[in-house]
N, C-alpha and C. Protein backbone atom coordinates (compact mmCIF):
# COMPACT_ATOMS: atom_id res chain seq x y z
N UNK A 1 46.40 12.02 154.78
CA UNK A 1 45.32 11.29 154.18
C UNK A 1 44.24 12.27 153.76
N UNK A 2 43.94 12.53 152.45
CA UNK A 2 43.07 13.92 152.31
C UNK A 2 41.71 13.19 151.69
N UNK A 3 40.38 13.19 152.14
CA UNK A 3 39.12 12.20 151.86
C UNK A 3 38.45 13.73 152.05
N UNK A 4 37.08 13.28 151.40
CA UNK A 4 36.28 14.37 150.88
C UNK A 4 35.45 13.60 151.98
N UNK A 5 35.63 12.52 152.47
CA UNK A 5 34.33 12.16 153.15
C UNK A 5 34.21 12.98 154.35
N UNK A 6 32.61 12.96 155.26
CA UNK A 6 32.20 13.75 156.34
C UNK A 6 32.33 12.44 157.63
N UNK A 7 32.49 12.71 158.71
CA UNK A 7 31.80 11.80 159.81
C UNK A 7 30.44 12.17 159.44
N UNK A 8 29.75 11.02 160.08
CA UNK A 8 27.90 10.65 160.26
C UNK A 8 27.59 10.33 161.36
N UNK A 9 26.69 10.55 161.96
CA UNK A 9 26.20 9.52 163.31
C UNK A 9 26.01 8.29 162.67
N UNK A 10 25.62 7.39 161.52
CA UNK A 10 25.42 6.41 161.18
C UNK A 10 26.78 5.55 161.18
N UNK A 11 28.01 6.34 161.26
CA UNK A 11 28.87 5.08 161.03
C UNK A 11 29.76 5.00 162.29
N UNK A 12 29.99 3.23 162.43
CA UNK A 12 30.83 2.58 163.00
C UNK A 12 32.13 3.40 163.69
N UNK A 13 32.13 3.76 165.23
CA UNK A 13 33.30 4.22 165.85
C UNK A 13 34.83 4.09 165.04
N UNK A 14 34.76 2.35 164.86
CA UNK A 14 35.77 1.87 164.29
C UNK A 14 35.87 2.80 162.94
N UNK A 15 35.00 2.77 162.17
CA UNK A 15 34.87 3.50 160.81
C UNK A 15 35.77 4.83 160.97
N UNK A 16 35.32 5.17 161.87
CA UNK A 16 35.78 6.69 162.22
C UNK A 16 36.74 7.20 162.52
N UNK A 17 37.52 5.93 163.32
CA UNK A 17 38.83 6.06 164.11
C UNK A 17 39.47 5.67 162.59
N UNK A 18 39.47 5.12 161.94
CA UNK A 18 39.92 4.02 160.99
C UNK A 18 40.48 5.53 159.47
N UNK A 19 39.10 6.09 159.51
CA UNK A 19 39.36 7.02 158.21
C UNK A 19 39.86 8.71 158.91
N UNK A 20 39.51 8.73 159.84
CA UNK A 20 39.79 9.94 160.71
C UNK A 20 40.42 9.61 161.77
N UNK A 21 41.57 9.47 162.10
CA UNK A 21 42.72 9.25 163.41
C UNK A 21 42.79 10.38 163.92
N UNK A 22 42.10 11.24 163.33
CA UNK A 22 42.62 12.68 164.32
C UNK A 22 41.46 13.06 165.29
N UNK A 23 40.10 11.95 165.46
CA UNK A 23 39.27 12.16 166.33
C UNK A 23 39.77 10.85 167.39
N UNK A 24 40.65 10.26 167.34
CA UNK A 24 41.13 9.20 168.04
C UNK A 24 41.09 9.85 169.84
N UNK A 25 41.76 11.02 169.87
CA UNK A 25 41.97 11.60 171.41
C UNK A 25 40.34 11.96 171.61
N UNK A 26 39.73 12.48 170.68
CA UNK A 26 38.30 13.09 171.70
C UNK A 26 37.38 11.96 171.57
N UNK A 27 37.16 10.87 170.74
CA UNK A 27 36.19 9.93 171.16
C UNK A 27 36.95 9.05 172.08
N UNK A 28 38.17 9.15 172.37
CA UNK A 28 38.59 8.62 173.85
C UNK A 28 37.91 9.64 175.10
N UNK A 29 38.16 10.91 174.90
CA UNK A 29 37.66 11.61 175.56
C UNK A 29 35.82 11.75 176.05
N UNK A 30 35.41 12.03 174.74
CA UNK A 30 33.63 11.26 174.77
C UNK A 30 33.10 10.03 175.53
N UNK A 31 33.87 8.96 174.99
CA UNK A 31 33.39 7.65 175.15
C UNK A 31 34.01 6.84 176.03
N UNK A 32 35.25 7.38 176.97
CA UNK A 32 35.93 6.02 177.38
C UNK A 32 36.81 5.48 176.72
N UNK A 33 37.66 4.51 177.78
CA UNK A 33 38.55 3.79 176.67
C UNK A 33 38.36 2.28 176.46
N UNK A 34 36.76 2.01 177.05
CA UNK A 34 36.19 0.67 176.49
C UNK A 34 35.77 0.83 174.98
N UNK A 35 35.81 1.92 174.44
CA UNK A 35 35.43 2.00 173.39
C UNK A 35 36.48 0.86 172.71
N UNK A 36 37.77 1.56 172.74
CA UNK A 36 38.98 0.73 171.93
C UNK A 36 39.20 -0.88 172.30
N UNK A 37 38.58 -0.86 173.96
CA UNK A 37 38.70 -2.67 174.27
C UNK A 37 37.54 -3.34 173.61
N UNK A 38 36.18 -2.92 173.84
CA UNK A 38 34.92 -3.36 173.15
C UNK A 38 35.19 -3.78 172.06
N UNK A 39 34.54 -4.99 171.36
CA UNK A 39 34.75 -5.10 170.18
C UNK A 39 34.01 -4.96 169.09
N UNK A 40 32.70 -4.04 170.24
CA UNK A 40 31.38 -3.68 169.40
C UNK A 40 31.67 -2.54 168.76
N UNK A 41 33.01 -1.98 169.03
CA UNK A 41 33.32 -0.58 168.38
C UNK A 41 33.60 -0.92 167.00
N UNK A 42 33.66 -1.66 166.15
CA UNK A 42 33.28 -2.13 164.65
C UNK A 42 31.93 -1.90 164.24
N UNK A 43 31.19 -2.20 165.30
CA UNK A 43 29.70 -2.07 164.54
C UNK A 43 28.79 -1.27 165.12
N UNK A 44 29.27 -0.47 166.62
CA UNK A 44 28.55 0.58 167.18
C UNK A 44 28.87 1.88 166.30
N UNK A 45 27.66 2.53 165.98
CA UNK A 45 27.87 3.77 165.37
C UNK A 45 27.62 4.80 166.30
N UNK A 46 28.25 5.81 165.72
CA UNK A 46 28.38 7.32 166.61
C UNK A 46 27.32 7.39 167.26
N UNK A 47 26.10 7.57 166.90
CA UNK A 47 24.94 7.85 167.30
C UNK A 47 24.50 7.03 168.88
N UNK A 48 25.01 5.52 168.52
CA UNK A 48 24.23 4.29 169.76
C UNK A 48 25.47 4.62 170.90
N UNK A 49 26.77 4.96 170.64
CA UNK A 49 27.66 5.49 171.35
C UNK A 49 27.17 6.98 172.14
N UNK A 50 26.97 7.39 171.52
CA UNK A 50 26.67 9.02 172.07
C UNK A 50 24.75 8.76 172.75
N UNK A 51 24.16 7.64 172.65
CA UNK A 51 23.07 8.11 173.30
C UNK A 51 23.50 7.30 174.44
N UNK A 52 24.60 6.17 174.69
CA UNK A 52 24.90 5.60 175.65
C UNK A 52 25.60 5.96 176.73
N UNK A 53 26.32 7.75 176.41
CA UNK A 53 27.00 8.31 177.46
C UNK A 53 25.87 9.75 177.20
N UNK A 54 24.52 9.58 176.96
CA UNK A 54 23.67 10.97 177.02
C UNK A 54 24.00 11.85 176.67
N UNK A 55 24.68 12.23 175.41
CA UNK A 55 25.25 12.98 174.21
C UNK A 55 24.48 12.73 172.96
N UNK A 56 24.60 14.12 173.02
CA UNK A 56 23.93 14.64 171.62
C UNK A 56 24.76 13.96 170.34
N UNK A 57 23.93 13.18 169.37
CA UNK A 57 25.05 12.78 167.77
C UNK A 57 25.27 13.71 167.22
N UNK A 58 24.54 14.84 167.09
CA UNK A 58 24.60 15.81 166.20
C UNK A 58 25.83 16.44 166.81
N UNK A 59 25.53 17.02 167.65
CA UNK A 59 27.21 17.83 168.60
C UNK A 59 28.32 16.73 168.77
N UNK A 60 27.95 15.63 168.56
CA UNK A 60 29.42 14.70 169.26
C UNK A 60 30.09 14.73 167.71
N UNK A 61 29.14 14.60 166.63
CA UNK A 61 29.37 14.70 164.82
C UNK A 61 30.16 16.06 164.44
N UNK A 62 29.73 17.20 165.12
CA UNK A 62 30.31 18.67 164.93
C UNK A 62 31.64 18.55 165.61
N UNK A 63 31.74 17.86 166.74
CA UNK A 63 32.67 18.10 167.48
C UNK A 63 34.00 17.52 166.74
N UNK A 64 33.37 16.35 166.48
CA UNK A 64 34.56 15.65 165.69
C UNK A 64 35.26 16.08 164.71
N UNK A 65 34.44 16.74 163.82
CA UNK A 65 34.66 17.37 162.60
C UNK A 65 35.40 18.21 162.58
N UNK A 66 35.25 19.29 163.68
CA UNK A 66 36.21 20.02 163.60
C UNK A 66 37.35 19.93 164.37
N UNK A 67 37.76 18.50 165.45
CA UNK A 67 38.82 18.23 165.37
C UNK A 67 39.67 17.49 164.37
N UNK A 68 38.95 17.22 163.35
CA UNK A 68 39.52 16.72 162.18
C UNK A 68 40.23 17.75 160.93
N UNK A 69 39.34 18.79 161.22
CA UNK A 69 39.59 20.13 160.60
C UNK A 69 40.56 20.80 161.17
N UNK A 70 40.40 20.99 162.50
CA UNK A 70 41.92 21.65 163.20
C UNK A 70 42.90 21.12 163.48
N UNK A 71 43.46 20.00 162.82
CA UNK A 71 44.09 19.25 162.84
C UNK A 71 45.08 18.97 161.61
N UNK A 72 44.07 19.14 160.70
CA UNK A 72 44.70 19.19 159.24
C UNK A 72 45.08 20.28 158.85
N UNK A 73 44.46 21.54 159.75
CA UNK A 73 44.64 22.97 159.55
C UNK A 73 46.08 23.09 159.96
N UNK A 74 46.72 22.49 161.28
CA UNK A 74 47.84 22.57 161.80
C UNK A 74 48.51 21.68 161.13
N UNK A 75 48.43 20.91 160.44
CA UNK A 75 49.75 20.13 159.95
C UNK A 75 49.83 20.69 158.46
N UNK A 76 48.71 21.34 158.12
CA UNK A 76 49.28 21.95 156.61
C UNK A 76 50.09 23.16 156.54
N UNK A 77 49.62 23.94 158.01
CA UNK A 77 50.23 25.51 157.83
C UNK A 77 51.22 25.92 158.28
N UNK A 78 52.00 26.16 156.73
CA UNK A 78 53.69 26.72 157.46
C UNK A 78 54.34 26.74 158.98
N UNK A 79 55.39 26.50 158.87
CA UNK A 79 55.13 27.31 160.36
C UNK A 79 56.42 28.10 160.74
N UNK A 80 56.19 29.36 160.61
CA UNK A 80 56.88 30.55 160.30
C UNK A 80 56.93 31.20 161.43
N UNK A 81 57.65 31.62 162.40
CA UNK A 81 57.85 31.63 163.90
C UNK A 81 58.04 33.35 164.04
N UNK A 82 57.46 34.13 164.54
CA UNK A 82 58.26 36.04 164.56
C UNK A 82 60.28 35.89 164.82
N UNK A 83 60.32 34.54 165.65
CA UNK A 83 61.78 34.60 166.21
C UNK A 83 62.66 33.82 165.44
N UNK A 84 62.25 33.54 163.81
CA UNK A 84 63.42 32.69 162.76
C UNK A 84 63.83 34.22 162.13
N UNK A 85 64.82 33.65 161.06
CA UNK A 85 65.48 34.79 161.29
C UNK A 85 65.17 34.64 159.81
N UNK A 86 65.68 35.88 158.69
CA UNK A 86 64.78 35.99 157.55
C UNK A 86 65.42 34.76 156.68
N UNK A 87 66.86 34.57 157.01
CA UNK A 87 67.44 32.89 156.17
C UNK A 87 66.86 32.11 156.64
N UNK A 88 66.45 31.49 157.75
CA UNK A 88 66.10 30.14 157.91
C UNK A 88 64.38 30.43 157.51
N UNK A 89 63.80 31.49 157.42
CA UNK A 89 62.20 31.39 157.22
C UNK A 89 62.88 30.66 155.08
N UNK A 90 63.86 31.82 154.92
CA UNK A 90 63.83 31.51 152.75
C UNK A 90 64.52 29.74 152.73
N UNK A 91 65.39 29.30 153.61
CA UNK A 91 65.66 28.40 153.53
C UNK A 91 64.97 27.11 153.17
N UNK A 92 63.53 27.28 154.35
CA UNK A 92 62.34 26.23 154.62
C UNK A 92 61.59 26.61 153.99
N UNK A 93 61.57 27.70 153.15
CA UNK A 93 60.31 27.90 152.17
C UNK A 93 61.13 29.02 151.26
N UNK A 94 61.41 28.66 150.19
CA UNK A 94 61.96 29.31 149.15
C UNK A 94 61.14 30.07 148.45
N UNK A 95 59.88 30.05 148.51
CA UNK A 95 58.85 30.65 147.82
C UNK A 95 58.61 32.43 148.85
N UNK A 96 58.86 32.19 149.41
CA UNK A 96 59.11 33.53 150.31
C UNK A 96 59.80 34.34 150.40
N UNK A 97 60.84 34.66 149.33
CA UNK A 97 61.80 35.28 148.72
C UNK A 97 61.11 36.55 148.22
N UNK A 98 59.86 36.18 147.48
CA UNK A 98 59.09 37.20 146.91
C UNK A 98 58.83 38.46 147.67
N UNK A 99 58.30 37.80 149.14
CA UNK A 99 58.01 38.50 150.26
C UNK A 99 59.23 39.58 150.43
N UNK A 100 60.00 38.86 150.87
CA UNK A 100 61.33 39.62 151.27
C UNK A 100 61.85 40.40 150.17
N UNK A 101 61.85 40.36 148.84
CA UNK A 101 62.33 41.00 147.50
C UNK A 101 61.16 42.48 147.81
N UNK A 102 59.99 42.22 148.05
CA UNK A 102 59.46 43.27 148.16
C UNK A 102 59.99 44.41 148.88
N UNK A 103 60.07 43.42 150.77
CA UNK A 103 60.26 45.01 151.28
C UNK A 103 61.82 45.36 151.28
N UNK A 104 62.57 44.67 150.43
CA UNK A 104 63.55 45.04 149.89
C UNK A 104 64.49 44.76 151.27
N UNK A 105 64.36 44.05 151.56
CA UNK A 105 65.65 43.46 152.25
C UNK A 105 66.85 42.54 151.69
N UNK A 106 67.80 43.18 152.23
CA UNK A 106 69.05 42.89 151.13
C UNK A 106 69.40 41.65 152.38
N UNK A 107 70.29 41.03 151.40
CA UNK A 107 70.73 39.86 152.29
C UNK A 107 71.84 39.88 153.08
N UNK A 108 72.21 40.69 153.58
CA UNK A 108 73.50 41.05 154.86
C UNK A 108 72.12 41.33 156.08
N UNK A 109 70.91 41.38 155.75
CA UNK A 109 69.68 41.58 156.52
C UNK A 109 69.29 39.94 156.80
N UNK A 110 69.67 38.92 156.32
CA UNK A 110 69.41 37.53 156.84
C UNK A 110 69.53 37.19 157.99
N UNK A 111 70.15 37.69 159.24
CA UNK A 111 70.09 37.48 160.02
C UNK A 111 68.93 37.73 161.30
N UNK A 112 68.46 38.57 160.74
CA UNK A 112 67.32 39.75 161.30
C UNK A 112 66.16 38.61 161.52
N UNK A 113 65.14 38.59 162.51
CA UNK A 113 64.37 37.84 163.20
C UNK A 113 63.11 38.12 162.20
N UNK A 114 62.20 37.46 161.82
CA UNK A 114 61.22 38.21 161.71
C UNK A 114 60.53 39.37 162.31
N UNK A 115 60.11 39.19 163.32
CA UNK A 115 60.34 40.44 164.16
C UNK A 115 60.85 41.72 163.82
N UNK A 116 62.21 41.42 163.70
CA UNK A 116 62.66 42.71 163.50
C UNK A 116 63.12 42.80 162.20
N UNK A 117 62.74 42.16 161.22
CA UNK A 117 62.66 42.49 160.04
C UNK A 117 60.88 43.37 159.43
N UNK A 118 60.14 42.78 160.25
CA UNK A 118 58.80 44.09 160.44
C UNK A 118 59.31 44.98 161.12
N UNK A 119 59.63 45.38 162.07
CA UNK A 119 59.89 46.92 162.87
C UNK A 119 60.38 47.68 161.72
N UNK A 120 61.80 47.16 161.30
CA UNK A 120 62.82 47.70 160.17
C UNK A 120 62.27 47.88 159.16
N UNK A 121 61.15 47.48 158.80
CA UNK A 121 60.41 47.96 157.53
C UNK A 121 58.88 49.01 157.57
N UNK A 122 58.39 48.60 159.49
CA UNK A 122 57.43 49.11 159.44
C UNK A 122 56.32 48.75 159.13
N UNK A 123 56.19 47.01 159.38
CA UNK A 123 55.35 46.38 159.24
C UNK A 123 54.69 46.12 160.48
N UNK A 124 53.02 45.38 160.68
CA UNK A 124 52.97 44.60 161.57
C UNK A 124 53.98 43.09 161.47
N UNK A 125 53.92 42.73 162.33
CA UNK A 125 54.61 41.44 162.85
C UNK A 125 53.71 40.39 162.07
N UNK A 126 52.76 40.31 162.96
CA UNK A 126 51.21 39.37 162.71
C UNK A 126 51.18 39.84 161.28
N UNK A 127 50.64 40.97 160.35
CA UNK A 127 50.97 41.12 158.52
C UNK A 127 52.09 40.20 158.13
N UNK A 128 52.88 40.80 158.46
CA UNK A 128 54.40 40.06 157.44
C UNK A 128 54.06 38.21 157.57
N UNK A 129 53.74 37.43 158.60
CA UNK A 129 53.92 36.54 159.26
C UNK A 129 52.70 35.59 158.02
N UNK A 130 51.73 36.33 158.27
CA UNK A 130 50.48 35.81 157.27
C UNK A 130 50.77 35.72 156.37
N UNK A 131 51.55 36.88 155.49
CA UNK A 131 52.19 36.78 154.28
C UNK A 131 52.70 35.84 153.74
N UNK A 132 53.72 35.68 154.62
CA UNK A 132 55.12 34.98 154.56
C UNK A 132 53.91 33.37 154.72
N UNK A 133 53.21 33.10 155.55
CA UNK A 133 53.02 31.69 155.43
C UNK A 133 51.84 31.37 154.37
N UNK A 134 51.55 32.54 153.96
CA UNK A 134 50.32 32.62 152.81
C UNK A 134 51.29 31.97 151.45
N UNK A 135 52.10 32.44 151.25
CA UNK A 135 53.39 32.55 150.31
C UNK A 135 53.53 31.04 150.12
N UNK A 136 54.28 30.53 151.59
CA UNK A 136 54.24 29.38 151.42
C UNK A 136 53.74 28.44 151.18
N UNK A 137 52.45 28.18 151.58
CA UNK A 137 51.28 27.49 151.43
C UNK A 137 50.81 27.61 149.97
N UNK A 138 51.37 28.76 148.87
CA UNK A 138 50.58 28.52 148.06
C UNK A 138 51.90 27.56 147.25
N UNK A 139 52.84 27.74 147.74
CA UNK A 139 54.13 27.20 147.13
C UNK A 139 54.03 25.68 147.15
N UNK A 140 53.33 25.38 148.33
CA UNK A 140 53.26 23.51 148.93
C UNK A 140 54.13 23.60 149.84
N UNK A 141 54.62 24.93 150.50
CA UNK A 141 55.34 24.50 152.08
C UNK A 141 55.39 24.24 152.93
């Protein structure tokens, strides 16, 4: 679900859970789980919530945000392991071929781990890895 909108202290728990599900675990965590039985959680906003457990809106607003952000961060980004091996990384992301055309790995080398397809070339691990999921990501992988 990709929305340009921000959380607010002004809006409705429900609002929040409703357009952002990925703050669902920490305003359970914040608030309790009368939040979800209450049925004032439609019309209580962040703010009357957070002064009712003596929390800051502004920090309970940050907090959220960026579990909404690290969240979307992890479900967008590749996920390219040091221990796949260089076929199954081109398999799941075909756009990463480029990568591998570079450091000139021939394909009787498909079997080779990531891992040790950096040693064998003389890469970092962590380099090649960024690459390789940079690659993908710009591909839509």
């Amino acid at each position: 679900m990709a929305t340009t909108q921000t959380i607010r202290p002004d809006m409705p728990i429900g609002d929040v859970i409703g357009q952002f599900p990925e703050t669902l675990e920490l305003i359970y965590h914040l608030f309790g789980g009368g939040c979800f039985t209450c049925p004032m959680y439609r019309v209580e906003t962040l703010a009357q919530a957070a002064a009712a457990h003596g929390l800051d809106p502004q920090v309970v607003v940050a907090r959220l945000q960026e579990a909404v952000q690290q969240a979307r961060q992890e479900h967008s980004a590749p996920s390219i392991t040091a221990d796949m091996t260089v076929n199954d990384v081109l398999t799941a992301y075909p756009a990463t071929w480029e990568v591998f055309s570079r450091l000139e790995l021939e394909h009787a080398q498909g079997d080779l781990t990531i891992s040790q397809a950096a040693q064998l070339k003389g890469r970092h691990v962590a380099a090649l890895l960024d690459e390789l999921r940079a690659m993908a990501s710009v591909a839509g992988g």
